[in-house]
Protein backbone atom coordinates (compact mmCIF):
# COMPACT_ATOMS: atom_id res chain seq x y z
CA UNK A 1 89.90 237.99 87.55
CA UNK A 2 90.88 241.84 87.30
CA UNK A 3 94.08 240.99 89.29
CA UNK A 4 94.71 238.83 85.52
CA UNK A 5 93.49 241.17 83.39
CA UNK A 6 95.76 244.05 85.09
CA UNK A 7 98.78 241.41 84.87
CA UNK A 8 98.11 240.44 81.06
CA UNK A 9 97.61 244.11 79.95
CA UNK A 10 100.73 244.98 81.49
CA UNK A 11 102.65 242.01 79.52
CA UNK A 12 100.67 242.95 76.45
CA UNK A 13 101.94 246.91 76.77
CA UNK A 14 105.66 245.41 77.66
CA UNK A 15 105.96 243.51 74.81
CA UNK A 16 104.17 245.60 72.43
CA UNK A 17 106.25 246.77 69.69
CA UNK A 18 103.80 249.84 68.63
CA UNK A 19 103.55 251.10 72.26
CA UNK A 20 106.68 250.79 73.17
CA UNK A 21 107.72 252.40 69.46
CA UNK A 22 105.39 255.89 70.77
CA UNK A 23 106.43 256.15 73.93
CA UNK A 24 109.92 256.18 72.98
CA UNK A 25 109.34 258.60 70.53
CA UNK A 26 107.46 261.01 73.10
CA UNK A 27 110.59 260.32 75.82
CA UNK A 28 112.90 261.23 73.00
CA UNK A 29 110.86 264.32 72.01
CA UNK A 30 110.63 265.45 75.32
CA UNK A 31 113.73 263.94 77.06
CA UNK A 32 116.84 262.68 74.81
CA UNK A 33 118.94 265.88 74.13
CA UNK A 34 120.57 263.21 71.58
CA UNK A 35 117.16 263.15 69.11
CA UNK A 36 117.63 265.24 66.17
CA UNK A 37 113.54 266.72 66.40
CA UNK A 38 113.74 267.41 69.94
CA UNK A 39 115.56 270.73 69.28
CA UNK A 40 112.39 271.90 66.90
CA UNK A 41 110.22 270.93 69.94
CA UNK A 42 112.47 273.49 72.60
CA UNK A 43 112.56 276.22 69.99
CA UNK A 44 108.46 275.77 69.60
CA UNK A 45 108.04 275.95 73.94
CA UNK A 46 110.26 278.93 73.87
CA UNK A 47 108.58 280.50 71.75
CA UNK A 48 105.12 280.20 73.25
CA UNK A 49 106.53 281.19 76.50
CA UNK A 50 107.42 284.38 74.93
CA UNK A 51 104.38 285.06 73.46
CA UNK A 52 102.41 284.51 77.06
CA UNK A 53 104.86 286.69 78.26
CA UNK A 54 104.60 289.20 75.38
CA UNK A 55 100.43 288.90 75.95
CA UNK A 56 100.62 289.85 79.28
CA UNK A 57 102.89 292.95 79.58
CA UNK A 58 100.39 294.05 76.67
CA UNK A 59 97.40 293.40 78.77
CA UNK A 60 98.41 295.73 81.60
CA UNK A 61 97.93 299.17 79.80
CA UNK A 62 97.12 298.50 76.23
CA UNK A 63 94.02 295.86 75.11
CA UNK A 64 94.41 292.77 73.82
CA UNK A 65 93.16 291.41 70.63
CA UNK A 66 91.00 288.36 71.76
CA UNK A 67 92.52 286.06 69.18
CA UNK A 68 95.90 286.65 70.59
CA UNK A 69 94.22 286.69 74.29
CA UNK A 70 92.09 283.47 73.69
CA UNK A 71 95.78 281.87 72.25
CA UNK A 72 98.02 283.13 75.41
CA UNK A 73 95.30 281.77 77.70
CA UNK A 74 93.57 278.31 76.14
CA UNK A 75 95.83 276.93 73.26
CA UNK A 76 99.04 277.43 74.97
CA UNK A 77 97.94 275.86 78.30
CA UNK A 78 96.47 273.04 77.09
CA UNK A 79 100.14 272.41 74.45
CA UNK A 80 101.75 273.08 77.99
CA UNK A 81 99.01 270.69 80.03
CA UNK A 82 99.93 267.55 77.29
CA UNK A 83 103.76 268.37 77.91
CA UNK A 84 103.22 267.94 81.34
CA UNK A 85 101.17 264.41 81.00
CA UNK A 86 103.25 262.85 78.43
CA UNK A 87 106.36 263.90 80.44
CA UNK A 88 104.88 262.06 83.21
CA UNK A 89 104.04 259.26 81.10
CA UNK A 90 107.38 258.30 80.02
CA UNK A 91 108.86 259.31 83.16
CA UNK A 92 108.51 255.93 84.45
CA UNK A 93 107.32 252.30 83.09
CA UNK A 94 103.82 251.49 84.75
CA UNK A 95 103.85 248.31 82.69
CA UNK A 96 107.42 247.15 83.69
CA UNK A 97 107.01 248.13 87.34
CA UNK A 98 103.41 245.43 87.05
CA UNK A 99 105.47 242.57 85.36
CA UNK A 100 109.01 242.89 86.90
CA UNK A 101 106.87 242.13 90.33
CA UNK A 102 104.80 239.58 88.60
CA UNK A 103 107.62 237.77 87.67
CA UNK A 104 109.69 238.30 91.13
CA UNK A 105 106.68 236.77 92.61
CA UNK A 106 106.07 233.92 90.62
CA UNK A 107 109.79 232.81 90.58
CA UNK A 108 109.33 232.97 94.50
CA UNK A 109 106.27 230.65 94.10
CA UNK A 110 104.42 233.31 95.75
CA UNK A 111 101.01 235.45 94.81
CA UNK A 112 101.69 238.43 92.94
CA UNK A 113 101.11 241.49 94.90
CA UNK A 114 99.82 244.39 92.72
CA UNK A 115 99.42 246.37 96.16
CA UNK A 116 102.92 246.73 95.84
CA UNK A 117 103.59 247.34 92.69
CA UNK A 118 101.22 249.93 92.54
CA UNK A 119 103.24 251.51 95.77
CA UNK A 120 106.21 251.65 93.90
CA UNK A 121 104.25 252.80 90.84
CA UNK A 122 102.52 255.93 92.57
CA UNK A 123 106.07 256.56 94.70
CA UNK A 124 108.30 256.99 91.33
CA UNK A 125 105.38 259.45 89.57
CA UNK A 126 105.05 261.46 92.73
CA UNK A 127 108.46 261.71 93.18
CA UNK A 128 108.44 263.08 89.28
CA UNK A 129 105.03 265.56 90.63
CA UNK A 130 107.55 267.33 93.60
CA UNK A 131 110.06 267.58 91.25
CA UNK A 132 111.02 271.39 91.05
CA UNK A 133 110.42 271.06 87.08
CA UNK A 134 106.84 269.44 87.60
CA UNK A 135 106.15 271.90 89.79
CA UNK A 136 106.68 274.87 87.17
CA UNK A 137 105.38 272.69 84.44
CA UNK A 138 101.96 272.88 86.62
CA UNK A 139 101.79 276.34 87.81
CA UNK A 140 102.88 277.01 84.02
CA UNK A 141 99.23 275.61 82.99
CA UNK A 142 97.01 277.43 85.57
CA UNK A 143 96.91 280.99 83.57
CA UNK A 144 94.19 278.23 81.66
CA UNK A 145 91.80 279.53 84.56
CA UNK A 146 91.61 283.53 83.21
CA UNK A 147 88.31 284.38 85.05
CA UNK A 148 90.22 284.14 88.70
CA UNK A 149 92.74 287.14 87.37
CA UNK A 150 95.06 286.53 90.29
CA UNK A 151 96.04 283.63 89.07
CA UNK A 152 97.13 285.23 85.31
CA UNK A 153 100.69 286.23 86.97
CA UNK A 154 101.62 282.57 87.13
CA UNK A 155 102.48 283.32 83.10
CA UNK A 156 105.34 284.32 84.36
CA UNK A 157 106.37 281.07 85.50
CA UNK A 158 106.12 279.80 82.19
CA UNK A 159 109.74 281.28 81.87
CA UNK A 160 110.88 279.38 84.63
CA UNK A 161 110.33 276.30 81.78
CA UNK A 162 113.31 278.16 79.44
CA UNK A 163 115.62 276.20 82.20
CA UNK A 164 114.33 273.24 80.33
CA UNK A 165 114.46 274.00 76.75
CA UNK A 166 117.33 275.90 76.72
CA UNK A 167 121.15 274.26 77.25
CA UNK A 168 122.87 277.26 78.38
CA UNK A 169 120.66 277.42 81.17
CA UNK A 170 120.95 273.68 82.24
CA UNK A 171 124.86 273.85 82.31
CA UNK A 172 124.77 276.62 84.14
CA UNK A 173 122.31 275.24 86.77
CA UNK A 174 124.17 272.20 86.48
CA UNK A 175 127.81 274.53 87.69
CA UNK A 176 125.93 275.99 90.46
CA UNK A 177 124.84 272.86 91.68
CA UNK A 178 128.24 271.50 92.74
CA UNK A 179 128.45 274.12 95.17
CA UNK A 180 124.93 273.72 96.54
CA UNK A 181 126.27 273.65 100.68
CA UNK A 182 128.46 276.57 100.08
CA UNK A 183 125.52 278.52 98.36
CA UNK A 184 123.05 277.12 100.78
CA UNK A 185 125.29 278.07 103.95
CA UNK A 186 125.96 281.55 102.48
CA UNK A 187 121.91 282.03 102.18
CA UNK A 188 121.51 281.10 106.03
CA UNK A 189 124.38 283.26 106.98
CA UNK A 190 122.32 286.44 104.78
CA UNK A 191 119.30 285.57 105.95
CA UNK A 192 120.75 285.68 109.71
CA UNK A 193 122.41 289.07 108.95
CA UNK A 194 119.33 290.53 107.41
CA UNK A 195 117.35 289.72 110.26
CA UNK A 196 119.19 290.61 113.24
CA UNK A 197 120.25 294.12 111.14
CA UNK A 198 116.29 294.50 110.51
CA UNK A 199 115.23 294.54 113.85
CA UNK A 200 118.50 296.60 115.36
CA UNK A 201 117.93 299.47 112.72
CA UNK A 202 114.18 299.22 113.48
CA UNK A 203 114.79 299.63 117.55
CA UNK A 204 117.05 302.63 116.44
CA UNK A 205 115.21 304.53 113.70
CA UNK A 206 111.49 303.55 114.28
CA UNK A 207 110.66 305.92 117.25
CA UNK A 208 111.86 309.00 115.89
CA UNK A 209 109.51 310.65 113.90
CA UNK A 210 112.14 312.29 110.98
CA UNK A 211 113.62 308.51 109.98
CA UNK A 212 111.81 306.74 107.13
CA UNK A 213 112.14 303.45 108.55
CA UNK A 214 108.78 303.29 110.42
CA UNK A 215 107.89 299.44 110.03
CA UNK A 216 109.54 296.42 110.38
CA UNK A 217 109.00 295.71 106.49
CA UNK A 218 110.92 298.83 105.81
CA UNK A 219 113.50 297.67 107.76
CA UNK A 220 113.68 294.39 106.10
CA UNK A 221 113.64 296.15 102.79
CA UNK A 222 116.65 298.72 103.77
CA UNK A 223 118.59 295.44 105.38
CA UNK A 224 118.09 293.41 102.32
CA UNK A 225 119.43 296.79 100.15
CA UNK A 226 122.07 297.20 102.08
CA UNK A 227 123.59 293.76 102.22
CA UNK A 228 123.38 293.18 98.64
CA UNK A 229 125.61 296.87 98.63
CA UNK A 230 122.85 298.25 96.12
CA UNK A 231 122.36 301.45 98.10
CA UNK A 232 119.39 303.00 96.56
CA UNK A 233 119.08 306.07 99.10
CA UNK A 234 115.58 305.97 99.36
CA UNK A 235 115.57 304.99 102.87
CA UNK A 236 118.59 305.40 105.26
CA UNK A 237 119.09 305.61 108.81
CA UNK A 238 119.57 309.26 110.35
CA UNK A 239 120.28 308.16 114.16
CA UNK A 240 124.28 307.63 115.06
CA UNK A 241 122.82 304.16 116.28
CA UNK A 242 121.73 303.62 113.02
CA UNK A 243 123.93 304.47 111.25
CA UNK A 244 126.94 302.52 112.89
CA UNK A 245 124.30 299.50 112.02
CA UNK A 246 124.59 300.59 108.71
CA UNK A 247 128.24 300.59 108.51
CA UNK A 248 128.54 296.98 109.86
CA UNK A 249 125.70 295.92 107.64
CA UNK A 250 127.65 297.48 104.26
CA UNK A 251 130.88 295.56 105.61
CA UNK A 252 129.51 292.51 105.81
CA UNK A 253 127.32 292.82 102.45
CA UNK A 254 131.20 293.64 100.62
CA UNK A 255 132.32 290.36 102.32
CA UNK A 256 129.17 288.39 100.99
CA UNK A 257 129.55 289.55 97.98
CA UNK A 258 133.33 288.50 97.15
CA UNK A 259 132.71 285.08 99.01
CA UNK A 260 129.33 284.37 96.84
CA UNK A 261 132.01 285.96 93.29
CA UNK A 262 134.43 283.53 94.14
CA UNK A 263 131.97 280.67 94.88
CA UNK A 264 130.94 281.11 91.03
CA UNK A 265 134.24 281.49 90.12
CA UNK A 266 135.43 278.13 91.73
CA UNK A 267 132.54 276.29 90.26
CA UNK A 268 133.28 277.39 86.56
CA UNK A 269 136.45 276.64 87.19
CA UNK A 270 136.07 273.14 88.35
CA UNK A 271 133.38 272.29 85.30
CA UNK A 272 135.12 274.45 82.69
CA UNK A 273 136.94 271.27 81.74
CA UNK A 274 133.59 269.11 81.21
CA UNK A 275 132.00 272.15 80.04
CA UNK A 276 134.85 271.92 76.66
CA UNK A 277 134.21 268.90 76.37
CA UNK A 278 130.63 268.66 76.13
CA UNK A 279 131.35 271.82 73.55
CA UNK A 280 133.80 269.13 71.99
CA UNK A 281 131.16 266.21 71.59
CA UNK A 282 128.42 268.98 70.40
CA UNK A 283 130.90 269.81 67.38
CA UNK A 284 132.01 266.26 66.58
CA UNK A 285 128.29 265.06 66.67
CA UNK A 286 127.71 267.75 63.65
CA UNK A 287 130.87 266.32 61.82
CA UNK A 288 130.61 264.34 58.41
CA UNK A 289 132.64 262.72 56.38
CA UNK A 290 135.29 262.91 58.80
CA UNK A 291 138.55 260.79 60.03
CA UNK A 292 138.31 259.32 63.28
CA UNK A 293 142.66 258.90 64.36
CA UNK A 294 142.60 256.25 67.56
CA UNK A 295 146.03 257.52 68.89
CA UNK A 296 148.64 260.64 68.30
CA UNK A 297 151.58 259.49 68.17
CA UNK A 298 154.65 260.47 65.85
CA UNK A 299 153.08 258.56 62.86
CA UNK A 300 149.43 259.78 63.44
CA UNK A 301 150.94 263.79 63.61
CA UNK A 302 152.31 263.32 60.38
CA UNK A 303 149.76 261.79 59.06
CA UNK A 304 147.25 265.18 60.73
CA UNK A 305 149.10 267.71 58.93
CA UNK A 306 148.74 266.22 55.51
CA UNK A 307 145.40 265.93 55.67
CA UNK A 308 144.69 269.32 57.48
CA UNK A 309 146.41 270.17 53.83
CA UNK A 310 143.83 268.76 52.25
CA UNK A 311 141.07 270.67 54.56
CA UNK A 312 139.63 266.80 55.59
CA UNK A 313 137.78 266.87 59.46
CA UNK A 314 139.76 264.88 61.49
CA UNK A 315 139.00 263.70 65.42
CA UNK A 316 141.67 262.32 67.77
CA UNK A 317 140.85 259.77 70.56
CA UNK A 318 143.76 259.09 72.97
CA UNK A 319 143.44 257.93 76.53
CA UNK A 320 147.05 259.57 77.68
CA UNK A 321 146.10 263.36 78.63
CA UNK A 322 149.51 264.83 77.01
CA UNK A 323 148.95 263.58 73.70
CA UNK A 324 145.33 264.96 73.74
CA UNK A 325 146.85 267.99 74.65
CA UNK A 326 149.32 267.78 72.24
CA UNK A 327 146.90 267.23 69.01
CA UNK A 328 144.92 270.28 70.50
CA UNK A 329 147.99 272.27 70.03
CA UNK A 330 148.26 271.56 66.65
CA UNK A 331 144.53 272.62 66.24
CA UNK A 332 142.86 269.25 66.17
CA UNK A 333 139.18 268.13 68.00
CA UNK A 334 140.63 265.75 70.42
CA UNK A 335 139.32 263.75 73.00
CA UNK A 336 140.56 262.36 75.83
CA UNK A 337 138.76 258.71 75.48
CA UNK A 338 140.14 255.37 75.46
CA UNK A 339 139.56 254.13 71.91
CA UNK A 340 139.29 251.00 72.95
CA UNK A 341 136.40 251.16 75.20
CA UNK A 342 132.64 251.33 73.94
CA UNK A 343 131.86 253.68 75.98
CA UNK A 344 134.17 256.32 73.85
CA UNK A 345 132.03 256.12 71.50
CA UNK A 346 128.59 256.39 73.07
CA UNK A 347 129.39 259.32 74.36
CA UNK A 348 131.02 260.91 71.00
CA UNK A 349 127.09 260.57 70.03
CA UNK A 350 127.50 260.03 66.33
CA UNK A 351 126.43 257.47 63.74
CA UNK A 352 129.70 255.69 62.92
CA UNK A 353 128.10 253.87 59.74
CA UNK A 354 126.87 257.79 57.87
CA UNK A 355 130.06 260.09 59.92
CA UNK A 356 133.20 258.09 59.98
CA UNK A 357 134.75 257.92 56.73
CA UNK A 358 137.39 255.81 58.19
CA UNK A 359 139.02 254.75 61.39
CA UNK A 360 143.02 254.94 61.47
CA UNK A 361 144.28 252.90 64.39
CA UNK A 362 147.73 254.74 64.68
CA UNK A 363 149.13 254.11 68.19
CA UNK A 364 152.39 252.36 68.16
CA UNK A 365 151.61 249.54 69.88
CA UNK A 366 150.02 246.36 68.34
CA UNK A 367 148.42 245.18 71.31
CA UNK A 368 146.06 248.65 71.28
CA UNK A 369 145.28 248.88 68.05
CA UNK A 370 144.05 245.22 68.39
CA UNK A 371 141.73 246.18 70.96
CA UNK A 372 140.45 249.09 69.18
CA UNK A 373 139.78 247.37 66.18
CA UNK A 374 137.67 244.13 67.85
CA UNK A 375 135.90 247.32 69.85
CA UNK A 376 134.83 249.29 66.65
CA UNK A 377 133.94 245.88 64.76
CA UNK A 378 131.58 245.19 67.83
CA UNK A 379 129.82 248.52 67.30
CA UNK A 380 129.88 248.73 63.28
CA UNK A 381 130.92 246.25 60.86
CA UNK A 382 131.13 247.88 57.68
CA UNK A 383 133.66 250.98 58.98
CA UNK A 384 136.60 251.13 56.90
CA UNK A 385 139.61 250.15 59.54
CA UNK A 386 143.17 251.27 58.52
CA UNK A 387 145.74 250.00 61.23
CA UNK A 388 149.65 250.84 61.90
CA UNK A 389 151.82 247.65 62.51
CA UNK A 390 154.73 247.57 64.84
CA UNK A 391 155.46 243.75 64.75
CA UNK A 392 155.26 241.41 61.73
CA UNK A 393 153.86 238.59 64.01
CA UNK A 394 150.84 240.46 64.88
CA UNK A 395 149.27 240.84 61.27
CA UNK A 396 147.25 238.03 61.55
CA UNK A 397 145.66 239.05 65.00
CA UNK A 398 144.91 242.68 63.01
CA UNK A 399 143.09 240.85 60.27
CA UNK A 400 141.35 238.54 63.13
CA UNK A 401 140.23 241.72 64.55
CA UNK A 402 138.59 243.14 61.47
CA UNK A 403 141.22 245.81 59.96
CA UNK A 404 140.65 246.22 56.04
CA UNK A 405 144.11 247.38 55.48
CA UNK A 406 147.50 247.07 57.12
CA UNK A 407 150.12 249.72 57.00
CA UNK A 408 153.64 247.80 57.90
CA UNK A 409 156.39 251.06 57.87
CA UNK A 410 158.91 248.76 58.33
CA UNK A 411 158.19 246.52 54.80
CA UNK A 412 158.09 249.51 53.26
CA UNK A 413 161.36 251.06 54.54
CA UNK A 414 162.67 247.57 53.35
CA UNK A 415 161.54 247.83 49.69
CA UNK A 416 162.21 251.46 49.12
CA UNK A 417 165.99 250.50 50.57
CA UNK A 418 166.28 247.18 48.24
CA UNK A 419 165.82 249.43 45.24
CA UNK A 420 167.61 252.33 45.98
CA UNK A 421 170.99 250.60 47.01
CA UNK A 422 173.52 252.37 45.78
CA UNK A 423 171.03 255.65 43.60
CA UNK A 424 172.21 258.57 46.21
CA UNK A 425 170.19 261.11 43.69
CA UNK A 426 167.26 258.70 44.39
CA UNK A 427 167.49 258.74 47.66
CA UNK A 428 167.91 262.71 47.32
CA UNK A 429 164.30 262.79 45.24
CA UNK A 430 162.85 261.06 48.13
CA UNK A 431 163.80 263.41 50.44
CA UNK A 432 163.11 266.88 48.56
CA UNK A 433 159.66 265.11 48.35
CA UNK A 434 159.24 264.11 52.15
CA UNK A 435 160.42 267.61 52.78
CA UNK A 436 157.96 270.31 54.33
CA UNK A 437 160.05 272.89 52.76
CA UNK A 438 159.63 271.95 49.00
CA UNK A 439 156.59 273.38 46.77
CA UNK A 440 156.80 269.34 45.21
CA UNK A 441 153.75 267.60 46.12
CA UNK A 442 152.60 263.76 46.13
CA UNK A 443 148.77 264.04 45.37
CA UNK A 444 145.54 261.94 44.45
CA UNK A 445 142.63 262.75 42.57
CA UNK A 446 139.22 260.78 43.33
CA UNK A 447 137.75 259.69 39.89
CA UNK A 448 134.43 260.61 40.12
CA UNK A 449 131.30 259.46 37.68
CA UNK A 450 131.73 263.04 36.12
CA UNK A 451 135.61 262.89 35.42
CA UNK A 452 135.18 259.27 34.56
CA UNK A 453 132.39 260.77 31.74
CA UNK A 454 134.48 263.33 30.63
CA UNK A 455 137.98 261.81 30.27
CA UNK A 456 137.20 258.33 29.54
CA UNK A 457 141.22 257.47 29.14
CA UNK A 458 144.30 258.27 31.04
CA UNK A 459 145.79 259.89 28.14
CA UNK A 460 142.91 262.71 27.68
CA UNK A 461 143.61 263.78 31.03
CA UNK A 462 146.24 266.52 29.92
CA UNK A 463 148.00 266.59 32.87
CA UNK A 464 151.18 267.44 30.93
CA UNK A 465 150.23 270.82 29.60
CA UNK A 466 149.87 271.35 33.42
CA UNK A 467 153.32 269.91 34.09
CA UNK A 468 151.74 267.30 36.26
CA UNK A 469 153.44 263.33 36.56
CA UNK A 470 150.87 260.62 37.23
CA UNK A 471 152.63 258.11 38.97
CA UNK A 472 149.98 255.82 38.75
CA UNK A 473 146.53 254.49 39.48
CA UNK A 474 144.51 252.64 41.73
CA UNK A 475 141.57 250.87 40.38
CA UNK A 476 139.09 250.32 43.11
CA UNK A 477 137.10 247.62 41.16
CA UNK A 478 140.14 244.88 41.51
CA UNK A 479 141.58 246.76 44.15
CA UNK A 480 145.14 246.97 42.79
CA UNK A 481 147.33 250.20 42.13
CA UNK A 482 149.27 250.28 38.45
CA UNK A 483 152.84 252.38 38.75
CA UNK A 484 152.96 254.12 35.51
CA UNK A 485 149.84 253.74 33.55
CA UNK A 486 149.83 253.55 29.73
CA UNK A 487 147.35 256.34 28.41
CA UNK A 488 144.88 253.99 27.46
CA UNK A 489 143.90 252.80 30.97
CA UNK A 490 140.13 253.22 31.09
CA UNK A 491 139.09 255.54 34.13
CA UNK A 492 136.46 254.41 36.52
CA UNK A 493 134.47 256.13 39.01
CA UNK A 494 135.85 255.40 42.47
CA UNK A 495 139.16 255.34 40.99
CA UNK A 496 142.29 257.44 42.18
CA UNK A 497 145.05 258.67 40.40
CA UNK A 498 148.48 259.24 42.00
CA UNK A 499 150.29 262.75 40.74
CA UNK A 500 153.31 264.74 41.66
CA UNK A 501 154.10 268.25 40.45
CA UNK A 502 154.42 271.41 42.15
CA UNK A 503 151.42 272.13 44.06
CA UNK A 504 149.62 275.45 42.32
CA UNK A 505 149.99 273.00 39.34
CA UNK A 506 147.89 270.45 40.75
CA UNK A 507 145.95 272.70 41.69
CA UNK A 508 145.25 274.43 38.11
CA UNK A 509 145.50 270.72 36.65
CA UNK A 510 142.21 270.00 39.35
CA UNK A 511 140.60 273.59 38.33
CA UNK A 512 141.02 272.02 34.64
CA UNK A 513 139.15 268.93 35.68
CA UNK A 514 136.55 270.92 37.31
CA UNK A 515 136.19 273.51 34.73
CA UNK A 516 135.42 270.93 32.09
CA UNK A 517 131.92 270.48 33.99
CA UNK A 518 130.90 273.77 33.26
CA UNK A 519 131.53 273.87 29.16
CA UNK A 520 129.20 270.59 28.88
C-alpha cells in the first residue's frame, strides 16, 4: 500500500504542470545564468555577504546596533539556509529518479524496487552535500548559532559564496582548473620543500640561544616566508648552517614562483579564446533589433559596410575560421558557428522571434543557404529570411525551405544590362553611384505612423527644396515598389521611400521630417 502511494505521488509530481512550473523557476533563479531575474538574485547574496562581513569587522572594537546584529546573525542565515535547501531541491529529480525505475521495472515484468531508487536518490543529493559549494553554502549558515562565539568567524566563509554569484570569479576558477595536475604537483613539490627546509633550519638555529627560530612552528612559518620570496625579516637564521639553508630555500622559492607565473599564464592563454567568446555571446544576447548575416563572403562585406553606414547591429555566423576573422577585422561581432546547425543558435542565447530583425543567408553557395534556412524555420517560423542565389534552378528549393525573399544578382545584372545597351553616360551614373568615393547616396526612409500623419501625400514631402530625388516607393500593404511616384501617392505607415541626393542632404531632408514633430 505505501509502496503505491510513494509510486503514484511520484507520477502525480512528474506530471504536474504547477510543480514542475516552481521548481523550474527556483533552478532558474538559482542555477540558469541564461534567466533574466537570476542576476537581481546574485546582486541581493552579494550584498548580504557584505553586510555579514561589514557586521563583523564592526563587532571586534566598536558595538553593534542589535538591529543590524540580530539581521547579520538570524535573517541572513535563514535567506542563506533556504538557498541552500532549494538548491538541493532542484539539484536532482526525486520524482523522476521513483518513476524512471518504476517504469524500468514494470517493462521488465518485474516488482518495482524503491530500495533502489531511493539508493540512487540519496547517492545524487549527497554527492550535491560534498560538493565544495554545499560545503560553504553550510558553514555559510552556522554564524545562525551566535551564543557559541567561535563559531561567528565562519561569516567569513560567506565570501567564499561570491565564487557563486559572481562570473568573473567562476571563469577564473574555471582557467585554473585546466591546469589542476600541474597546480596540484607544484603544491606537493612546496609542501615537500617547506618541510624538509623546516626541520633543517630548526636542527641549525634552534639550539643556539641568540636565533629566533626556537620552535618547529617558527620554522615552518620562516620556511613558508621564505619560499613564497616574501622576506619579512622578522625571523632569519644567524648560523652559517642556516643560512646556506636559507639560500637554497630563496632559490628554489624564485623557481616556484616563475613555474606557478607561467602555469597562469599558459592557462589564460589556452581559454583566452573561449573566454572572447563567451564575452561575444554576453554582448549579442543584449542585442536588439539587430541583423543576423549567415556567411561573409564578398556579397555579405558589401552588404556590412552599408549598413554599418546606417549605424544598424549586425552579427556574423560563419563556420570557416578566416572569414570570422576577417568580419572581425572590419569591426563586426562574429562568430565562428555553423549557421546551419541548431546548436549555433542555442548557444548565441537570444530570442530570435523579439532580437533578429532579419536573417540574410549570404554565403555563395545554394546548397548552404538551403540548410540554413530549413534550420532557422525549425527554430522560428515567423523570422524574416532574405537569401542570396547562385543558381536559377535552386529557387524553388529556397522557397521550399522557408526564405521570404530571394535576391538573384545575376537577374538583376541581366535587366540593368538589357536597358542600358548602348547609354555609356548611364552606365557612368551607375557607377559614380556604386562608388565609395562619391558624396551621392541611394537611401530609404521608413514611413512611420507620424510621417504618414504629417505628410499624408508624396508631394508634401518637400524633398526638392532639399535637393533630394525620390526614386520611388514601396508600399508594404500590396507589397510592390512604384519607380517614380506621382505626388499624390498616399503614404502609409510601414512604407519606404527610395531617395538619392548627396548625403548631408538627406540628412537635412530627414532632420526636416523629424523636426516637423516638434512644431505640432
Amino acid at each position: 500500500m505505501l509502496k503505491t502511494l510513494i509510486i503514484n505521488g511520484a507520477y502525480y509530481l512528474n506530471t504536474s504542470k504547477s510543480y514542475q512550473k516552481r521548481k523550474n523557476f527556483f533552478y532558474n533563479l538559482l542555477e540558469n545564468d541564461k534567466y533574466a531575474y537570476k542576476h537581481y538574485v546574485d546582486i541581493l547574496m552579494i550584498t548580504l555577504i557584505f553586510i555579514s562581513v561589514a557586521v563583523l569587522i564592526r563587532e571586534v572594537k566598536y558595538p553593534v546596533d542589535d538591529a543590524f546584529l540580530f539581521f547579520s546573525t538570524y535573517i541572513i542565515s535563514i535567506i542563506f539556509f533556504i538557498e541552500y535547501v532549494l538548491r538541493l531541491w532542484v539539484f536532482s529529480s526525486v520524482s523522476s529518479t521513483i518513476v524512471a525505475q518504476a517504469e524500468h521495472d514494470t517493462f521488465l515484468n518485474n516488482e518495482v524496487r524503491l530500495l533502489k531508487a531511493f539508493k540512487s536518490i540519496v547517492k545524487r543529493k549527497f554527492s550535491y552535500i560534498f560538493s565544495v559549494r554545499a560545503i560553504i553554502d553550510l558553514l555559510a549558515i552556522l554564524p545562525f548559532f551566535h551564543e557559541l562565539r567561535l563559531l561567528r568567524i565562519f561569516i567569513l566563509f560567506r565570501v567564499f559564496k561570491l565564487f557563486r554569484y559572481a562570473k568573473s570569479f567562476q571563469t577564473l576558477a574555471s582557467v585554473l582548473a585546466i591546469k589542476k595536475f600541474e597546480f596540484i604537483t607544484l603544491a606537493i613539490f612546496s609542501s615537500i620543500v617547506v618541510f624538509i627546509s623546516s626541520v633543517l633550519i630548526y636542527v641549525m638555529e634552534a639550539n643556539n640561544e641568540a636565533s629566533p627560530i626556537n620552535t618547529l612552528f617558527d620554522a615552518i612559518y620562516w620556511s613558508i616566508v621564505t619560499i613564497s620570496t616574501v622576506g619579512y625579516g622578522d625571523v632569519t637564521p644567524i648560523t652559517p648552517e642556516g643560512r646556506l639553508v636559507a639560500m637554497i630555500v630563496i632559490t628554489i622559492g624564485i623557481a616556484v614562483l616563475a613555474f606557478t607565473t607561467s602555469l597562469v599564464v599558459s592557462a589564460f592563454t589556452e581559454k583566452l579564446d573561449e573566454i572572447k567568446e563567451v564575452k561575444i555571446i554576453t554582448d549579442v544576447s543584449k542585442l536588439y533589433d539587430f541583423y543576423l548575416i549567415c556567411g561573409y563572403e564578398d556579397v555579405a562585406r558589401e552588404l556590412v559596410k552599408k549598413l554599418k553606414k546606417k549605424q544598424r547591429n549586425i552579427v556574423v555566423l560563419d563556420e570557416d575560421e578566416k572569414r570570422v576573422a576577417l568580419a572581425q577585422s572590419d569591426g563586426v561581432i562574429a562568430l565562428n558557428y555553423n549557421p546551419a546547425n541548431v546548436e549555433s543558435y542555442k548557444k548565441l542565447n537570444i530570442d530570435i522571434k523579439k532580437q533578429v530583425k532579419s536573417i540574410l543567408c549570404l554565403r555563395e553557395d545554394d546548397v548552404e543557404n538551403v540548410y540554413t534556412a530549413l534550420t532557422v524555420r525549425s527554430i522560428d517560423k515567423d523570422v524574416f529570411i532574405l537569401s542570396l542565389l547562385m543558381n536559377g534552378l535552386n529557387r524553388k528549393k529556397l522557397k521550399f525551405a522557408g526564405v521570404d525573399n530571394i535576391v538573384y544578382p545575376q537577374e538583376l545584372v541581366g535587366l540593368i544590362t538589357k536597358e542600358l545597351i548602348g547609354k555609356p553616360v548611364a552606365f557612368e551614373v551607375i557607377h559614380q553611384l556604386r562608388s565609395e568615393d562619391t558624396n551621392v547616396n541611394i537611401d530609404e526612409i521608413a514611413v512611420t505612423s507620424r510621417i504618414a500623419q504629417n505628410f499624408p501625400h508624396l508631394g508634401m514631402l518637400g524633398n526638392k527644396n532639399f535637393r533630394v530625388i525620390v526614386l520611388g516607393i514601396y508600399k508594404s500593404s500590396v507589397d510592390k515598389f512604384y519607380f517614380n511616384p506621382i505626388d499624390s501617392t498616399v503614404l502609409q505607415s510601414g512604407d519606404y521611400i527610395l531617395v538619392v541626393g548627396y548625403k548631408v542632404f538627406i540628412e537635412e531632408f530627414e532632420n526636416h521630417l523629424l523636426s516637423r514633430f516638434d512644431y505640432e
